[in-house]
Protein backbone atom coordinates (compact mmCIF):
# COMPACT_ATOMS: atom_id res chain seq x y z
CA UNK A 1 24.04 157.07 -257.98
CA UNK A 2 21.04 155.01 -258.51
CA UNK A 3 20.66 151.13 -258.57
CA UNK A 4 19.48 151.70 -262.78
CA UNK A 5 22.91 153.69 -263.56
CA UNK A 6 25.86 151.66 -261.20
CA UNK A 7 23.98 148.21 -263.13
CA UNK A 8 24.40 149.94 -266.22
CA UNK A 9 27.78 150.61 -265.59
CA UNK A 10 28.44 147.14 -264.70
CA UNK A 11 27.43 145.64 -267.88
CA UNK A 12 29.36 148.24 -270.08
CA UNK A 13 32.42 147.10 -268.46
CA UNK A 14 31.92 143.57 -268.81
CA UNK A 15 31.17 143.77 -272.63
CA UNK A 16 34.32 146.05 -272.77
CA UNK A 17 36.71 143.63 -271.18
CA UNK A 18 35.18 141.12 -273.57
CA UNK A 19 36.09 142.93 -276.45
CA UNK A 20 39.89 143.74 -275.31
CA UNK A 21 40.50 140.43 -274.69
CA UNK A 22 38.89 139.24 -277.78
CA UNK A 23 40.98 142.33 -279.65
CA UNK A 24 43.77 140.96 -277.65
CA UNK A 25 43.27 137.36 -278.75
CA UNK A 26 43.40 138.30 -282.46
CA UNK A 27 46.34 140.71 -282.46
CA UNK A 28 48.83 137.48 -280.92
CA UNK A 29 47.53 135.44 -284.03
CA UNK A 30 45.42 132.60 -281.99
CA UNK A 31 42.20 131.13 -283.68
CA UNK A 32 39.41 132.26 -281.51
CA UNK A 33 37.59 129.45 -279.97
CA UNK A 34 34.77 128.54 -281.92
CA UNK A 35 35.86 129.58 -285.71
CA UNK A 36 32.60 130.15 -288.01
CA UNK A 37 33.05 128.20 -291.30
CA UNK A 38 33.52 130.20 -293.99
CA UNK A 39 30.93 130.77 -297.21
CA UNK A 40 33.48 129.10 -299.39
CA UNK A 41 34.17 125.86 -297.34
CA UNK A 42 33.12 122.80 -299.24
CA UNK A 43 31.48 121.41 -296.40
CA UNK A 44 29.73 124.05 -295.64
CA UNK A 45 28.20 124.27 -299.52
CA UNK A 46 27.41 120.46 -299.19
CA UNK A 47 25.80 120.43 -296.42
CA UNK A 48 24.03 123.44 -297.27
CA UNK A 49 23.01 122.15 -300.46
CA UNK A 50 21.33 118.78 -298.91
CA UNK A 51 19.34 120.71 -295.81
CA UNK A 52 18.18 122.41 -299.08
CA UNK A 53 16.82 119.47 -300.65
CA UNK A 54 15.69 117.89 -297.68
CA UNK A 55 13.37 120.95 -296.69
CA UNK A 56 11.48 120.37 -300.30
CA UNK A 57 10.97 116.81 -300.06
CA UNK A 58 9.66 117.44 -296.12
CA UNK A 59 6.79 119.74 -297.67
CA UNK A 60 3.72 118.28 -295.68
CA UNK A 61 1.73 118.36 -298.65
CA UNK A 62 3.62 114.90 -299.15
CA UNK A 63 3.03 112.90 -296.01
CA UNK A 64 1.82 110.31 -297.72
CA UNK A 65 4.18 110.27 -300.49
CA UNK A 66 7.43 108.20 -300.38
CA UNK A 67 10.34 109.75 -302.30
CA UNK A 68 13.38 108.03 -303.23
CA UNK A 69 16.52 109.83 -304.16
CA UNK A 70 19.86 109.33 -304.69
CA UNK A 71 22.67 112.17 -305.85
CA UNK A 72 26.38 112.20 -306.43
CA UNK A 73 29.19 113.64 -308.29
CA UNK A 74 30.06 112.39 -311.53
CA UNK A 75 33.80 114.23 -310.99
CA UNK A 76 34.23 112.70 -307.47
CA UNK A 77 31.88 109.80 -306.66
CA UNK A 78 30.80 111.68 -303.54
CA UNK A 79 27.47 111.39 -302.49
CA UNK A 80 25.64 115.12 -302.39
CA UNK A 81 21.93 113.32 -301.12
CA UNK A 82 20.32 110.20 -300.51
CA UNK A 83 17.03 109.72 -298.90
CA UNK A 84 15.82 106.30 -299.42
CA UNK A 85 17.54 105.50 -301.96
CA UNK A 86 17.62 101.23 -301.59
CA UNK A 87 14.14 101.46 -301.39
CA UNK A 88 12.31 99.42 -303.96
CA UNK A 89 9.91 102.09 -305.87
CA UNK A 90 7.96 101.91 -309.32
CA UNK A 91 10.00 103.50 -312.00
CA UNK A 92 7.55 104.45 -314.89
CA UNK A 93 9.05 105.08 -317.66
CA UNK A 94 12.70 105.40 -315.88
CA UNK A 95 12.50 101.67 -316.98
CA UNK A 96 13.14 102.68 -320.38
CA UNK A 97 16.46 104.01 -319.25
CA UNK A 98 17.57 100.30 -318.54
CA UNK A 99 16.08 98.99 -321.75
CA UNK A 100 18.19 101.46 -324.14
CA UNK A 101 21.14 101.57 -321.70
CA UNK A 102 21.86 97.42 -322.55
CA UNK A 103 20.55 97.78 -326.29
CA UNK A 104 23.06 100.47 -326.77
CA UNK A 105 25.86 97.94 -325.49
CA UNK A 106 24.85 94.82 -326.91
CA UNK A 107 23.78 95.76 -330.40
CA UNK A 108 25.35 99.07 -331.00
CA UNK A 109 24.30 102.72 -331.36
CA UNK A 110 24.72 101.91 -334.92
CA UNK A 111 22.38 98.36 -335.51
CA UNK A 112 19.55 98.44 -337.84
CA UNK A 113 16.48 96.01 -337.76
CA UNK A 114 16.60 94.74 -341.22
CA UNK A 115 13.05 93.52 -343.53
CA UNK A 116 13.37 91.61 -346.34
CA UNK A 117 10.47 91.00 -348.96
CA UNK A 118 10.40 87.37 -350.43
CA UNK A 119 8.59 85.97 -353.44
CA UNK A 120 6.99 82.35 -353.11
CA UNK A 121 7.18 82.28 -357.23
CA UNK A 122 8.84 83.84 -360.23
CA UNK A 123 8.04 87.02 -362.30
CA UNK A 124 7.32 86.07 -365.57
CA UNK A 125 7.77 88.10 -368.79
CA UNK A 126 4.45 89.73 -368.68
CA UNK A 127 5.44 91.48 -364.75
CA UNK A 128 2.78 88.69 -362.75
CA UNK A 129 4.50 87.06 -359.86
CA UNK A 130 2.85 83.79 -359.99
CA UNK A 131 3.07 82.89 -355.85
CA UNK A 132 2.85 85.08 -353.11
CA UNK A 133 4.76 88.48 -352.00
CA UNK A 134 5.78 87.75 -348.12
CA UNK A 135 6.88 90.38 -345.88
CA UNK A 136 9.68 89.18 -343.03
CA UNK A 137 10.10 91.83 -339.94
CA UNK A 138 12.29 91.71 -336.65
CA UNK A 139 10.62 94.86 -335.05
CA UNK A 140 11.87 97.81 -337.32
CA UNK A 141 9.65 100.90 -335.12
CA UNK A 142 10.80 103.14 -337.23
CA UNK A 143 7.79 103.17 -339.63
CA UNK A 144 6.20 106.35 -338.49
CA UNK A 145 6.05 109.99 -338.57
CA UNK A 146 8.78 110.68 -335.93
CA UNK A 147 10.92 109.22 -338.78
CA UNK A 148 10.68 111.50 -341.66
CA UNK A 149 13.16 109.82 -343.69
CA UNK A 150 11.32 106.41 -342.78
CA UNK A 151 7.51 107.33 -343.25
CA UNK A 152 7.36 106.46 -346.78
CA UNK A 153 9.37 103.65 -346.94
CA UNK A 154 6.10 101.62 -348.48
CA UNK A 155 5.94 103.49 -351.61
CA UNK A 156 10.34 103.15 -352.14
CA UNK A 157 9.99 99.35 -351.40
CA UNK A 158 6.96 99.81 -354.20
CA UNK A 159 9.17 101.69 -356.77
CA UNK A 160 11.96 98.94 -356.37
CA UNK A 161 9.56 96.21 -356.89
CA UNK A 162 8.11 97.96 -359.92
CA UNK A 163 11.82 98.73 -361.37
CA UNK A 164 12.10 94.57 -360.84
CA UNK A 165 9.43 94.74 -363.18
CA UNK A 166 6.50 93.48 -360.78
CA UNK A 167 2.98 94.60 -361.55
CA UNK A 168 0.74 91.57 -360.52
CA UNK A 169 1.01 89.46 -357.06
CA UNK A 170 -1.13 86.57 -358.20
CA UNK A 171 -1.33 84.70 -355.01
CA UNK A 172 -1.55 86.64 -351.33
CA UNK A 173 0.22 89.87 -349.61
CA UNK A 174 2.04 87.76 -346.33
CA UNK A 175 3.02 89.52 -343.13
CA UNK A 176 5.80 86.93 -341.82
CA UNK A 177 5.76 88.07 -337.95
CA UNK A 178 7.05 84.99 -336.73
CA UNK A 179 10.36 86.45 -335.56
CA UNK A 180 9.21 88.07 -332.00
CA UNK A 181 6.42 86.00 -329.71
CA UNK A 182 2.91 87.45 -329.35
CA UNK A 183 0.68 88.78 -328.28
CA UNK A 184 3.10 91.52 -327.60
CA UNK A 185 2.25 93.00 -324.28
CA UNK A 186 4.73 93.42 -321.68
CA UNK A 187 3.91 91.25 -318.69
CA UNK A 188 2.11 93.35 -315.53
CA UNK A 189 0.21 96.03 -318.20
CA UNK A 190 -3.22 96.81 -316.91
CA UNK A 191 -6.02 95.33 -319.30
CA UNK A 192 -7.54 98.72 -319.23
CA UNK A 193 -4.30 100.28 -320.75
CA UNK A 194 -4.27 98.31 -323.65
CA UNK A 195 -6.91 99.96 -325.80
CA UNK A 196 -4.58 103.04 -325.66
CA UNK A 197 -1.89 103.89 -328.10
CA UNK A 198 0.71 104.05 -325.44
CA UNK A 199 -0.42 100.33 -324.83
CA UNK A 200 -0.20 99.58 -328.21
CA UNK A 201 0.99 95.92 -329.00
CA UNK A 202 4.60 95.45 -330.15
CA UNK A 203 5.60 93.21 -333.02
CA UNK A 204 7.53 92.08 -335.76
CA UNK A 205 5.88 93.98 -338.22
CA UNK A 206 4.92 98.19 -336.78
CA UNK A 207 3.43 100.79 -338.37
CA UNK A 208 2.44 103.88 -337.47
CA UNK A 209 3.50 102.78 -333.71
CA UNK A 210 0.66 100.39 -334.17
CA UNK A 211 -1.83 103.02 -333.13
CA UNK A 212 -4.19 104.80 -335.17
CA UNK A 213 -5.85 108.23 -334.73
CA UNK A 214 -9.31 108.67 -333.60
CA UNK A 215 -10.48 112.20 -334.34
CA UNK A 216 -13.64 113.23 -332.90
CA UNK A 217 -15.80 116.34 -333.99
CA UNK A 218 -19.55 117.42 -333.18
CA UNK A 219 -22.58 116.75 -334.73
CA UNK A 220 -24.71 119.54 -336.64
CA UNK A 221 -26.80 119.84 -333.54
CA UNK A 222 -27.31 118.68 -329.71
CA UNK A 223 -28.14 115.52 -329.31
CA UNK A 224 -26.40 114.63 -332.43
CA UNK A 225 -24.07 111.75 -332.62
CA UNK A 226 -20.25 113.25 -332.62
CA UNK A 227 -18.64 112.87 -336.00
CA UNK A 228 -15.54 110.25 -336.24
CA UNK A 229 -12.79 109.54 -338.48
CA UNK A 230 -9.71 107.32 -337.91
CA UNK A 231 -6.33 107.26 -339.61
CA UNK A 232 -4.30 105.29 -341.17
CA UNK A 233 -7.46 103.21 -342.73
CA UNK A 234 -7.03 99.01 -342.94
CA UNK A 235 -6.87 99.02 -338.89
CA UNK A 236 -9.36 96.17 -338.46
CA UNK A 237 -11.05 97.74 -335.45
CA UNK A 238 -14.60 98.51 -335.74
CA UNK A 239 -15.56 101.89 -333.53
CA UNK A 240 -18.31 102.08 -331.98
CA UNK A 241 -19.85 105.32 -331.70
CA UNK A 242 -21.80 106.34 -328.92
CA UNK A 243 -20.59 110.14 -328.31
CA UNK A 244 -23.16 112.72 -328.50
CA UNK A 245 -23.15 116.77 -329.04
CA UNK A 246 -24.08 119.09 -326.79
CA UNK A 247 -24.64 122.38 -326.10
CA UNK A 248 -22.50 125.19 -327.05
CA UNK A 249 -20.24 125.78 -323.64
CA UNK A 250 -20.68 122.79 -322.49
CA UNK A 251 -17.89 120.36 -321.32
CA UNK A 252 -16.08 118.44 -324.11
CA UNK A 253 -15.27 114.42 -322.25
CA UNK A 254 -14.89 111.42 -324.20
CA UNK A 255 -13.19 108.20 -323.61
CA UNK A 256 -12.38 105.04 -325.46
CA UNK A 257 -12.15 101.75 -324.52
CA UNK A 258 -11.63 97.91 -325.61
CA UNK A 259 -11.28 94.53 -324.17
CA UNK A 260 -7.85 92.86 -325.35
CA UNK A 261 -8.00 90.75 -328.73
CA UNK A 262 -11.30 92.17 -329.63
CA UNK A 263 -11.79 94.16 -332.55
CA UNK A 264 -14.59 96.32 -331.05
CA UNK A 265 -13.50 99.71 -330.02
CA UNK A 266 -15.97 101.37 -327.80
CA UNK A 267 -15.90 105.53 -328.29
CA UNK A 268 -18.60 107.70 -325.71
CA UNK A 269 -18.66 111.16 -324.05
CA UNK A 270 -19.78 114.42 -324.94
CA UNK A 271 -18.10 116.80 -327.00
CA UNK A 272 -19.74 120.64 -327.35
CA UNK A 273 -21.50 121.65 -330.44
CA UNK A 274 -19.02 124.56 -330.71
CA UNK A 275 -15.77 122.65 -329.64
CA UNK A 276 -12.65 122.22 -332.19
CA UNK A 277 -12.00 118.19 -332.93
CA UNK A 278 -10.23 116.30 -330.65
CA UNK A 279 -7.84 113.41 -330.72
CA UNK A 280 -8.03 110.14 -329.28
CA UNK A 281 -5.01 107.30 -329.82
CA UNK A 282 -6.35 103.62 -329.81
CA UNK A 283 -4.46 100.58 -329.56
CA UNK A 284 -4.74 98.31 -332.85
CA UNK A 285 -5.51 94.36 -332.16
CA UNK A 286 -3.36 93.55 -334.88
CA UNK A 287 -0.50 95.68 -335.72
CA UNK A 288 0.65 93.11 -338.93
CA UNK A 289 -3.18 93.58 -340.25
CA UNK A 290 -2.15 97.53 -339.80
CA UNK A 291 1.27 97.32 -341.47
CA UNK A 292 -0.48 95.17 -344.75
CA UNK A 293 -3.23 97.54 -345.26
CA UNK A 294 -0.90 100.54 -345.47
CA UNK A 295 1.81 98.53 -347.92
CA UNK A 296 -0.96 96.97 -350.19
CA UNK A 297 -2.15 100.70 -350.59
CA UNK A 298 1.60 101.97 -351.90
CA UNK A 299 2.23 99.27 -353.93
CA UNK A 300 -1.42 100.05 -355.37
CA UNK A 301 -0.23 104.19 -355.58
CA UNK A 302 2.91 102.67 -357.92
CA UNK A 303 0.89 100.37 -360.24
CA UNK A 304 1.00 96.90 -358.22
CA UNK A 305 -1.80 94.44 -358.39
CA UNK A 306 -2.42 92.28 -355.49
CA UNK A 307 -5.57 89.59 -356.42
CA UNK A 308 -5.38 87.52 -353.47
CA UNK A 309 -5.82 89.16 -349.42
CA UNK A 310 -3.57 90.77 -347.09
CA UNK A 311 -2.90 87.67 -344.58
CA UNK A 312 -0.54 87.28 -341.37
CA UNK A 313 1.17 84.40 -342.06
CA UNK A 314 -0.57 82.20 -339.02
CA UNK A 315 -3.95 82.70 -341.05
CA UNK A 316 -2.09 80.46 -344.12
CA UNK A 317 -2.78 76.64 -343.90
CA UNK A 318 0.87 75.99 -345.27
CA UNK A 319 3.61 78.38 -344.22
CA UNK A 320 6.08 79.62 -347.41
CA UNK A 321 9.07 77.33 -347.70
CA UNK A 322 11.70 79.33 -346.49
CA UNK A 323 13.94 77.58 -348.83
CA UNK A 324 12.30 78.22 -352.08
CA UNK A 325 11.94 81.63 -352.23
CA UNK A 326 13.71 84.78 -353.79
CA UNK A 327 14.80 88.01 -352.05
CA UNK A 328 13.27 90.80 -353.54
CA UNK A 329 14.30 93.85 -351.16
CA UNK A 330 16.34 93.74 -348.46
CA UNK A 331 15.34 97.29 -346.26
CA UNK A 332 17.48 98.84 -343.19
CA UNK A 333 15.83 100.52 -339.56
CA UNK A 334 16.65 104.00 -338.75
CA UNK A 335 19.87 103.62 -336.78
CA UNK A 336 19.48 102.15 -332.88
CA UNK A 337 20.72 105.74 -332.65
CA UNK A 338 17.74 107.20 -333.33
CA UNK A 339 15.42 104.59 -331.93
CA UNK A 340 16.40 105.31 -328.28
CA UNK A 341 16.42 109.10 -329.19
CA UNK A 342 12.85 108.84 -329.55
CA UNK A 343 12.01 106.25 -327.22
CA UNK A 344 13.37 108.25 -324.29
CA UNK A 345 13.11 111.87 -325.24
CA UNK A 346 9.08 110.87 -326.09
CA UNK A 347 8.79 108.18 -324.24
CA UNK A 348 7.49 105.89 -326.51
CA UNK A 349 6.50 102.33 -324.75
CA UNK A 350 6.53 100.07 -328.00
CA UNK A 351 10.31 101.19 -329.05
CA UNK A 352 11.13 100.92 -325.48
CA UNK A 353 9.72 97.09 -325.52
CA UNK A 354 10.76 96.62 -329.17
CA UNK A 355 14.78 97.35 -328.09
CA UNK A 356 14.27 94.99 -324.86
CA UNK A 357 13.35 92.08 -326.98
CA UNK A 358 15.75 92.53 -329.73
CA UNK A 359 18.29 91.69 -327.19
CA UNK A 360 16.87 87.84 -326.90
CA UNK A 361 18.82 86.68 -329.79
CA UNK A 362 16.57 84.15 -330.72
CA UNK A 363 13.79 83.58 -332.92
CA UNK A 364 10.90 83.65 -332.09
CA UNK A 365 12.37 86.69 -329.29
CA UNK A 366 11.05 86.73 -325.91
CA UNK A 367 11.25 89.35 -323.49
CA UNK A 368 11.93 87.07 -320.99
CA UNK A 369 14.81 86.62 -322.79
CA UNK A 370 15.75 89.63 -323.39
CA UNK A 371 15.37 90.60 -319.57
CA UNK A 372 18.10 87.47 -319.00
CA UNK A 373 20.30 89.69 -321.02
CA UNK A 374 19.52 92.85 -319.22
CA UNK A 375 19.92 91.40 -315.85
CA UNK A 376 23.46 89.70 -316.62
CA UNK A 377 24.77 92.66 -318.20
CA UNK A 378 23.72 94.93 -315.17
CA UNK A 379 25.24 92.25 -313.15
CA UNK A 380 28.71 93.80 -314.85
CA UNK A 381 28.27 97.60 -314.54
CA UNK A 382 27.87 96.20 -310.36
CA UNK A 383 24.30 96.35 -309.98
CA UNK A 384 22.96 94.11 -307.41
CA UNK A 385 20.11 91.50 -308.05
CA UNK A 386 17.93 93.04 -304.87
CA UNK A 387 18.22 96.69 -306.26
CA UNK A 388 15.51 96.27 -308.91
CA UNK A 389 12.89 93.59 -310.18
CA UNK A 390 12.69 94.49 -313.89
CA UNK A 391 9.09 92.96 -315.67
CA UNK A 392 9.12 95.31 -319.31
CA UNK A 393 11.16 97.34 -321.06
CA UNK A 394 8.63 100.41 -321.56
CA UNK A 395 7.87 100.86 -317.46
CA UNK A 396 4.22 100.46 -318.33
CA UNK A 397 4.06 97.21 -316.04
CA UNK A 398 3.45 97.92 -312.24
CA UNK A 399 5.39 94.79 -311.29
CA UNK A 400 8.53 96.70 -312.44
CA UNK A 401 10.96 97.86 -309.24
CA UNK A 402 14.29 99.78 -309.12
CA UNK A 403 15.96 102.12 -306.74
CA UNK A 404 17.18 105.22 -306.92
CA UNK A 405 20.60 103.83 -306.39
CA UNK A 406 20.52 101.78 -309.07
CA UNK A 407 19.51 103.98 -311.75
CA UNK A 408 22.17 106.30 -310.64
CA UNK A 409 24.60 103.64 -310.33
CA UNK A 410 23.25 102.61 -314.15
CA UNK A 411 23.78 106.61 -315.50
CA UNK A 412 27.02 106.48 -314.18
CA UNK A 413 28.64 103.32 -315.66
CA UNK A 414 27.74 105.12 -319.33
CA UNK A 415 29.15 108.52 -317.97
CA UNK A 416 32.22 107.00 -317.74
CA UNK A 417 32.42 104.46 -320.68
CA UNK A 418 33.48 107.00 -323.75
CA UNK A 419 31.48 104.97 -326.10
CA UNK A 420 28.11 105.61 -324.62
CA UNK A 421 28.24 108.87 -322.72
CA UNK A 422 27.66 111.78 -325.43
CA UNK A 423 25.20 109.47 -327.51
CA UNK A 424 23.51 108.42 -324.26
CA UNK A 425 23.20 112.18 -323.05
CA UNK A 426 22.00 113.25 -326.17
CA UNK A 427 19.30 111.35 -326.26
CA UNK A 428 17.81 112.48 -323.01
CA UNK A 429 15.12 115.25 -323.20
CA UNK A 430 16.50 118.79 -322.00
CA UNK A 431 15.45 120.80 -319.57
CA UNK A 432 13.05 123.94 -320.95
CA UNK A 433 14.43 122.60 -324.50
CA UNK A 434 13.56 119.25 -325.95
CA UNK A 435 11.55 116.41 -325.33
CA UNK A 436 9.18 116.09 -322.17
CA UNK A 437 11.10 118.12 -320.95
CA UNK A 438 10.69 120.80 -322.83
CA UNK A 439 8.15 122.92 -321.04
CA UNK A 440 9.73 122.12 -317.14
CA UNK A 441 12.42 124.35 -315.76
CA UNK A 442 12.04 126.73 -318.58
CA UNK A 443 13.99 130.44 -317.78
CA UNK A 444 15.74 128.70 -314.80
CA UNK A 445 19.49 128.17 -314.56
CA UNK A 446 18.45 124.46 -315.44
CA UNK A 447 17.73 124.86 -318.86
CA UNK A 448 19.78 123.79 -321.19
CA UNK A 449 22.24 121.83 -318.76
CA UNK A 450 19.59 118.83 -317.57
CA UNK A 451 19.17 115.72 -319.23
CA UNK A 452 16.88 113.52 -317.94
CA UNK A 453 14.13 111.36 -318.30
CA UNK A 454 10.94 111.55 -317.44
CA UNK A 455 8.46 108.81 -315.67
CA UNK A 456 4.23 109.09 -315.41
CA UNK A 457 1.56 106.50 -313.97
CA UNK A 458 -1.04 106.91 -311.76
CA UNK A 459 0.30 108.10 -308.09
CA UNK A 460 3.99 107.55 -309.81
CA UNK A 461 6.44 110.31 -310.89
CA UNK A 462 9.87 110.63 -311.72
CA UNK A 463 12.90 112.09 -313.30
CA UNK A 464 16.69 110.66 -313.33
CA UNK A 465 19.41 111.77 -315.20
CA UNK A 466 22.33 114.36 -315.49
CA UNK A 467 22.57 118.09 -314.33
CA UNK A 468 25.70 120.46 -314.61
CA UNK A 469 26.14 122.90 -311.31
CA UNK A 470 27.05 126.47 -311.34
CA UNK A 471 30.51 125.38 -311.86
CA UNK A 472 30.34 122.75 -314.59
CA UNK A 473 30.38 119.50 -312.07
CA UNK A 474 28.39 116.89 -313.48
CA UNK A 475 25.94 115.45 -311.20
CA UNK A 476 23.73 111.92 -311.43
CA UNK A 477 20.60 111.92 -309.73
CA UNK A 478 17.45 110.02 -309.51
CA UNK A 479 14.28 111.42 -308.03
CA UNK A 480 11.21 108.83 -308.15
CA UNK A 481 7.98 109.55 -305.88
CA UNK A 482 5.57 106.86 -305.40
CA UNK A 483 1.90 106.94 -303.53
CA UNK A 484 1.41 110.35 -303.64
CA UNK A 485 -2.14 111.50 -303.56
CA UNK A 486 -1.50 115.33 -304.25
CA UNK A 487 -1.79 116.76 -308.15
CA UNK A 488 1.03 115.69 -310.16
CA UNK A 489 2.12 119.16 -310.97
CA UNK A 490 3.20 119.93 -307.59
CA UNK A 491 5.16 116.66 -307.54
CA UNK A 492 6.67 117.74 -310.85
CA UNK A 493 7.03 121.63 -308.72
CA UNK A 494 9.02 119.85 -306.02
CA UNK A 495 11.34 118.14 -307.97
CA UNK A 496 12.12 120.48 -310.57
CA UNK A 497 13.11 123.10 -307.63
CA UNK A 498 15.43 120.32 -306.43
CA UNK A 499 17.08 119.85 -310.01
CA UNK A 500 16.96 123.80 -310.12
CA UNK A 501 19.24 123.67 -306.15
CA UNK A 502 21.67 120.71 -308.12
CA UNK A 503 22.04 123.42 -310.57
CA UNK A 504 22.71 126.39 -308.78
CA UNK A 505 25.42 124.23 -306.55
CA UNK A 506 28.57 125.42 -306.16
CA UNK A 507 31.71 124.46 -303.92
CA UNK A 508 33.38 127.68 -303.95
């Protein structure tokens, strides 16, 4: 017998002794020594589930990223995955999350900002109010397209002055704004951000979100200056033109630009002779010179005479006496409801700063004060004072901080209060459905059962809010990436493949 055939034999024995005693081991009912866990062990799932998530936000494209996250069970309080997640990091516009979570609790899904017109004089017999027609705001935002119902309040508080009998103002239109402090910028906003719509002013008095539309089309020929038109008219801004056709194919850029409390607004760029119009939103300087323009112009559609000017009340000598005049119309806000619907499921920065400062109280409102209400009342739902360094409402200001913790921590306190947590989840966009969410995680076992919001600024990204797994467990999470230098649409890939993982999760 050769030394190749007797070693043979050798090891053929061995690995049949193994098995008998193995066989052996089994048939007398002992556990063999080193048990493999089973698919279905909870354990097993979790710790499955977080190598998982940790593998995505290891992708070396990130190396220079820093990612803060925080995860945990709504049903059990367990925590799923954490990476980071004390870490101080800019939120974006997971700020706004904060700002509508403590408007929701101290005024009440159902508050209203309430404006009131006022007459300095009475209306004699022949319709002529002899005095002026003053218009006294708290914030209502709601004066805009998003608001269907609202967007034409000017011409019903026009018909109900008319039905009073009104057809002559013989003194001034008055925008009383008094009631929140200006300028109306939230503090740490970049100067260069505030000739933008989305850095749009806040104020007593809003309409049209304070913004107005720039469209921009070509000239009849290259070389020709571009053709612009803005809407609503009455904005007080004075555009200055400098964007030039060119040739058919060619690439369409144009930017805008103006320095703060100027009224010049500075358009240039190229657009090609054969390009469809495009849209640029600008900032107004003066959202109460917006709102008077666009009310003077109803109560002209119904019949309404103003002779004197449209005037924000700090351009009169002599304020009205508060005590001598009559209450015309008293007008109701959308419902705070709807207000955070559409300043987290858009996004919308004035809302967002408009709901922070109607928490102050006082008159005129601060946002500092309002933030001393946000802070104390996070102080109650147990969130630390070193967790997050809040600046805004809106997350527009880079001297805003929170944690990952914290914002979970935040989502969970209204999970569990019954008053908040349906209203509060509905107002967060959807995954693949609604909102900016709408075209992420689309055809994914995600859509339809994540609600979240969204956060953008330069080199800053991120997304906290709700997601149901494959068995119905409701998760928090918070996912906020900071310093990145990679295209934000892999950032976005990254984390909506983790939110995807949260959704597929299952313990069984």
């Amino acid at each position: 017998m050769s030394r190749l055939t007797r070693r043979a034999r050798a090891i053929t024995g061995a690995l049949v002794a193994v098995l008998t005693i193995g066989l052996g081991c089994t048939s007398r009912g002992s556990a063999p020594a080193a048990a493999i866990p089973s698919v279905s062990d909870p354990l097993d799932s979790t710790a499955r589930l977080s190598r998982a998530l940790a593998t995505l936000f290891d992708d070396e494209r990130f190396e220079h990223a820093a990612w803060a996250v925080d995860v945990r069970s709504l049903t059990t309080g367990e925590t799923l995955f954490t990476r980071h997640a004390q870490a101080l990091m800019v939120p974006a516009s997971n700020q706004k999350l904060l700002s509508a979570a403590v408007a929701a609790e101290h005024l009440g899904w159902d508050y209203r900002f309430t404006t009131r017109l006022l007459a300095t004089g009475s209306i004699d017999a022949h319709g002529t109010l002899n005095g002026d027609l003053v218009v006294v705001g708290d914030g209502d935002p709601s004066i805009n397209p998003r608001h269907p119902e609202r967007w034409r309040v000017f011409d019903d508080w026009a018909q109900a002055l008319r039905d009073r009998g009104l057809r002559v103002v013989s003194g001034h239109l008055v925008g009383d704004d008094n009631t929140m402090a200006e300028p109306g910028w939230g503090d740490g906003w970049s100067w260069d951000d505030l000739a933008f719509g989305y850095g749009a002013p806040y104020g007593a008095l809003q309409y049209h979100e304070n913004q107005i539309e720039v469209l921009i089309g070509p000239g009849l020929e290259p070389g020709a200056r571009a053709i612009v038109a803005t809407a609503p008219l009455g904005s007080g801004l004075l555009v200055d033109n400098r964007a030039v056709t060119t040739a058919v194919g060619s690439e369409t850029r144009m930017r805008i630009a103006r320095l703060p409390s100027t009224i010049h607004l500075l358009l240039e760029g190229e657009i090609a002779l054969d390009a469809a119009p495009i849209t640029q939103l600008a900032a107004v300087d003066n959202p109460t010179r917006l709102y008077l323009s666009a009310f003077r112009e109803a109560l002209g559609r119904k019949g309404i005479v103003v002779a004197g000017s449209a005037l924000d009340i700090d351009e009169l000598r002599t304020p009205p006496d508060s005590s001598a005049v009559t209450e015309l119309v008293v007008d109701r806000s959308a419902p705070l409801a709807d207000l955070i619907d559409v300043s987290l499921k858009w996004s919308r920065n004035g809302y967002a700063e408009t709901l922070l400062v109607a928490l102050s109280g006082e008159k005129p409102a601060t946002a500092a004060q309002g933030l001393g209400v946000l802070i104390s009342t996070l102080r109650g739902w147990n969130v630390r004072d070193d967790e997050y360094l809040p600046r805004d409402g809106s997350g527009l200001s880079r001297y805003d901080y929170v944690s990952a913790r914290m914002l979970t921590t935040v989502l969970a306190h209204l999970w569990s209060d019954a008053r908040h947590r349906e209203a509060f989840r509905s107002s967060l966009p959807v995954a693949g459905v609604s909102g900016s969410l709408a075209e992420r995680m689309k055809d994914t076992s995600a859509t339809g059962r994540v609600w979240a919001k969204t956060g953008t600024l330069s080199n800053v990204r991120t997304l906290s809010g709700y997601v149901l797994t494959r068995d119905d467990e409701p998760l928090v999470f918070s996912i906020l990436a900071n310093h990145y230098r990679t295209p934000t649409t892999e950032v976005d890939d990254v984390t909506d493949r983790a939110i995807v993982t949260l959704s597929q999760f299952s313990r069984r």
